[in-house]
Protein backbone atom coordinates (compact mmCIF):
# COMPACT_ATOMS: atom_id res chain seq x y z
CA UNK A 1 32.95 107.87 68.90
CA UNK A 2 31.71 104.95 71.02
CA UNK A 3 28.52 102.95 69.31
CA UNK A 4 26.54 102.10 72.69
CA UNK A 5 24.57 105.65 72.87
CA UNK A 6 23.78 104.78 69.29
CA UNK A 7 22.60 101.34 70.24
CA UNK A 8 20.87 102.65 72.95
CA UNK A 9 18.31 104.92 71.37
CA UNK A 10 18.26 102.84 68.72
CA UNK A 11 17.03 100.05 71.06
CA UNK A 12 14.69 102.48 72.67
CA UNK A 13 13.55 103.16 69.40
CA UNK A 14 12.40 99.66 68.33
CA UNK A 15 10.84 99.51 72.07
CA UNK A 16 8.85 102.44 71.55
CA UNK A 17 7.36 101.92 68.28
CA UNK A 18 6.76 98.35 69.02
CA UNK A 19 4.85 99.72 72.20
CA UNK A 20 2.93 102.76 70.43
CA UNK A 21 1.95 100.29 67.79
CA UNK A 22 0.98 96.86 69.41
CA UNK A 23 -2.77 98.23 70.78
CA UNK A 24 -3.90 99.64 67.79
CA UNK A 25 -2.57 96.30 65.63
CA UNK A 26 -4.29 94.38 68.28
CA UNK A 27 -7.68 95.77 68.48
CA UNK A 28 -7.67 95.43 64.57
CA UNK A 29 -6.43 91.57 64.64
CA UNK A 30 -9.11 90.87 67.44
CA UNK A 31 -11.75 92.75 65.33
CA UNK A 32 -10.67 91.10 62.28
CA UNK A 33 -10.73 87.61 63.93
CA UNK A 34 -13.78 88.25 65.16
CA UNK A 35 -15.22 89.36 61.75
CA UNK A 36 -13.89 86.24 60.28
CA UNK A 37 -15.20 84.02 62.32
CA UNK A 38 -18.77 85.77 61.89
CA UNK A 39 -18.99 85.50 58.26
CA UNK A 40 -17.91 81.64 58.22
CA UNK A 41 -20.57 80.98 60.27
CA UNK A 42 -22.91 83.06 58.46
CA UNK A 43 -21.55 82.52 55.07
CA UNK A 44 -22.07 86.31 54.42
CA UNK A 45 -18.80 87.96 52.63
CA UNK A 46 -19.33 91.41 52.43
CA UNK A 47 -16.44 93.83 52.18
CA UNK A 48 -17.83 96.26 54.36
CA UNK A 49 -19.16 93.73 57.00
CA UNK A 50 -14.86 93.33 57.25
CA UNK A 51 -14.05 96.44 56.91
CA UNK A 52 -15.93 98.76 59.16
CA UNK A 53 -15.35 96.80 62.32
CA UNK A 54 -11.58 96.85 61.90
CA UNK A 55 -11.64 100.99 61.30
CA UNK A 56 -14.12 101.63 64.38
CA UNK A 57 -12.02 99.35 66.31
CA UNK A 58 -8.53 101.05 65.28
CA UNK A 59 -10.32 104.41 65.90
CA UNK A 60 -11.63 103.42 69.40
CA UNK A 61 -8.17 102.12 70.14
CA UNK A 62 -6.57 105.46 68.98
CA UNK A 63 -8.96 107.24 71.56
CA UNK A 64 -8.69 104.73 74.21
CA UNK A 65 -4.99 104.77 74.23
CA UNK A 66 -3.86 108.00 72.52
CA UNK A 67 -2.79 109.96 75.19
CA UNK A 68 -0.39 107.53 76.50
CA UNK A 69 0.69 106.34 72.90
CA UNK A 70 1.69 110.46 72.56
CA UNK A 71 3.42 110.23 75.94
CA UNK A 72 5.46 107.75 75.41
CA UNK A 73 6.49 109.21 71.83
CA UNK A 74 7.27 112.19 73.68
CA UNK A 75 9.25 110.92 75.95
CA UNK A 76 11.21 108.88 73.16
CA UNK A 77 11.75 112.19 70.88
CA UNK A 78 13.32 114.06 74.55
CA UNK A 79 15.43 111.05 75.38
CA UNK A 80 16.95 111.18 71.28
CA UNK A 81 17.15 114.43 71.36
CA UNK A 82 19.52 114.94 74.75
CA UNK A 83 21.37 112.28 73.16
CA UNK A 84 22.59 114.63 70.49
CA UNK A 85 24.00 116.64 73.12
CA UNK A 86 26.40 114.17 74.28
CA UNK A 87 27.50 112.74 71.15
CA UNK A 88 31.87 114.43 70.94
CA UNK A 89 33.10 114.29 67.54
């Protein structure tokens, strides 16, 4: 058996989950930032003042980008799985 195929969807792999990922981890860092910056120049430290902004923002960035976070997961699991098709023992 040849390792590139392997390679490949294990490349494609990374790719995708790094793609499907970075918008939710970024609207969480920006709200975070944001949240940070807001309570060091208000002096106010409150644990829900940091942690409701980063949920609604991770929430809003789940419905904002779901469908084509799903697509692209979809198209990953179809690409892996025609894969196993051509992998000769």
């Amino acid at each position: 058996m040849e390792i590139e195929p392997f390679l490949r969807v294990a490349g494609l792999g990374i790719e995708t989950a790094m793609m499907v990922s970075a918008p939710v981890l970024l609207s969480g860092l920006v709200a975070g930032v944001a949240v940070s910056i807001f309570q060091a120049a208000t002096q106010i430290n409150d644990a829900a003042l940091a942690f409701i902004p980063k949920v609604t923002a991770t929430v809003v960035s789940l419905l904002v980008f779901g469908n084509w976070m799903t697509s692209k997961m979809t198209y990953f699991a179809v690409f892996a799985f025609e894969q196993i098709a051509l992998v000769h023992p």
